[in-house]
Protein backbone atom coordinates (compact mmCIF):
# COMPACT_ATOMS: atom_id res chain seq x y z
CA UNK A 1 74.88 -97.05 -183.37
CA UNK A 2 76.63 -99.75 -181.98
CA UNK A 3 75.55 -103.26 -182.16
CA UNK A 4 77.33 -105.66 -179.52
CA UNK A 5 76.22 -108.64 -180.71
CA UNK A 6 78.76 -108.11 -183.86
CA UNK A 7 82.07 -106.78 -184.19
CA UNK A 8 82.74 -103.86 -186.31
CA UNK A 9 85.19 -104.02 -189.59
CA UNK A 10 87.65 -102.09 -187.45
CA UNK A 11 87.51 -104.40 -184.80
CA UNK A 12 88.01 -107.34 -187.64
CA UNK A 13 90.58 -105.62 -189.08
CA UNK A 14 92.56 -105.41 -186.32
CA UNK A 15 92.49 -108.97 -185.10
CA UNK A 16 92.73 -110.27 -188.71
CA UNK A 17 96.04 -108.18 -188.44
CA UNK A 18 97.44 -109.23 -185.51
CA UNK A 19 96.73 -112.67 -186.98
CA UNK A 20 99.01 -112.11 -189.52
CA UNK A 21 101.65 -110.69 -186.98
CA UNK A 22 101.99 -107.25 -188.73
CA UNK A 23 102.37 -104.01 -187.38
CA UNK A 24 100.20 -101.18 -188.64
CA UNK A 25 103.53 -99.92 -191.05
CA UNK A 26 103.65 -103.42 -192.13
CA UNK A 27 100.58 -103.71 -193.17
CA UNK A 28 100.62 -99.88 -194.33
CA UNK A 29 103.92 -100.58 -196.86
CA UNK A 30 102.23 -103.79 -197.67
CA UNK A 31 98.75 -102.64 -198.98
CA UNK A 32 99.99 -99.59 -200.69
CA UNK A 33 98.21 -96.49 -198.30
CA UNK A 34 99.18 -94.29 -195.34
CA UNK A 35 99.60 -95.71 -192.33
CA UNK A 36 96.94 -93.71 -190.63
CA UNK A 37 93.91 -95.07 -192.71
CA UNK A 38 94.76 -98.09 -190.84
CA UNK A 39 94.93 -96.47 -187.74
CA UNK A 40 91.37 -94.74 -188.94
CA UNK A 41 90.04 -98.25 -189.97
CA UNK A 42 90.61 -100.08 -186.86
CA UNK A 43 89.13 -97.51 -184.42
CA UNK A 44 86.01 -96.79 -187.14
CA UNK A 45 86.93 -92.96 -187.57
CA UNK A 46 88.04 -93.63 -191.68
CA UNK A 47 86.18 -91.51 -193.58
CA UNK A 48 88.16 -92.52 -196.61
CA UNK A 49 87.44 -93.65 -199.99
CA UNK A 50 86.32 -97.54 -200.19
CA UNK A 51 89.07 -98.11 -202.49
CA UNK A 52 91.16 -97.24 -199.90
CA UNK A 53 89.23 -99.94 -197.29
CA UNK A 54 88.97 -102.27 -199.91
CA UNK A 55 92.94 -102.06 -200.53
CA UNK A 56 93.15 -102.71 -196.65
CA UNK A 57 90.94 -105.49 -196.53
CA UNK A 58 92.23 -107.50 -199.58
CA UNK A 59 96.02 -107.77 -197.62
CA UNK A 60 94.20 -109.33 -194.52
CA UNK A 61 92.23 -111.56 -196.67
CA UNK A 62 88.74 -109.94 -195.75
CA UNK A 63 85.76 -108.78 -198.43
CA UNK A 64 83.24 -106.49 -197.90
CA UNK A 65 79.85 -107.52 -199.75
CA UNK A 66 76.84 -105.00 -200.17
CA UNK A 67 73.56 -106.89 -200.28
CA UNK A 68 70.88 -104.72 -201.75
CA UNK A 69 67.71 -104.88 -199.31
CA UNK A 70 64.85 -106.19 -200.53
CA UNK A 71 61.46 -105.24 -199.15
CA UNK A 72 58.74 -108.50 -198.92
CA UNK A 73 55.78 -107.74 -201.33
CA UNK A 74 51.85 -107.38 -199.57
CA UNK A 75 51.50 -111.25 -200.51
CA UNK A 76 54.53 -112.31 -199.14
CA UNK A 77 53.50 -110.59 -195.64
CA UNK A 78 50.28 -111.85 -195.92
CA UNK A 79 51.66 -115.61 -196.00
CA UNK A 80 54.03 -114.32 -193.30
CA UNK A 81 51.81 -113.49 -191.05
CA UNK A 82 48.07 -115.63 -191.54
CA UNK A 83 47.05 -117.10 -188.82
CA UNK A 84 47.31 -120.76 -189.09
CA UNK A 85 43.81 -122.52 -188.64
């Protein structure tokens, strides 16, 4: 699923790219992998390892962060949502 309101890391990837004025065998020779992973990347088909992403995303000078989801806690909804008297 496709949210509009942000691009997607292939979308950032590409423009970060083009940024840096580099073709995709540029880039390719540059960050050490095959030429079609960043072909893959940019139009979100890579199935690839994340070392492989990673690899591509450290030469454009992009990170990707996982943020682990935390659920609020019973009492934290509660304050959330009490009505205000």
């Amino acid at each position: 699923m496709k949210n509009s309101n942000y691009p997607s890391i292939g979308e950032l990837c590409l423009q970060q790219r083009k940024r840096q004025q580099l073709t995709q065998a540029q880039a390719a020779l540059k960050a050490d992998i095959a030429r079609r992973y960043i072909s893959e990347i940019e139009r979100n088909k890579f199935r690839g390892a994340l070392w492989i992403l990673n690899r591509y995303l450290q030469l454009l000078g992009l990170k990707l962060t996982v943020i682990k989801h935390k659920r609020p806690s019973w009492e934290q909804l509660d304050q959330i949502f009490s009505e205000d008297e």
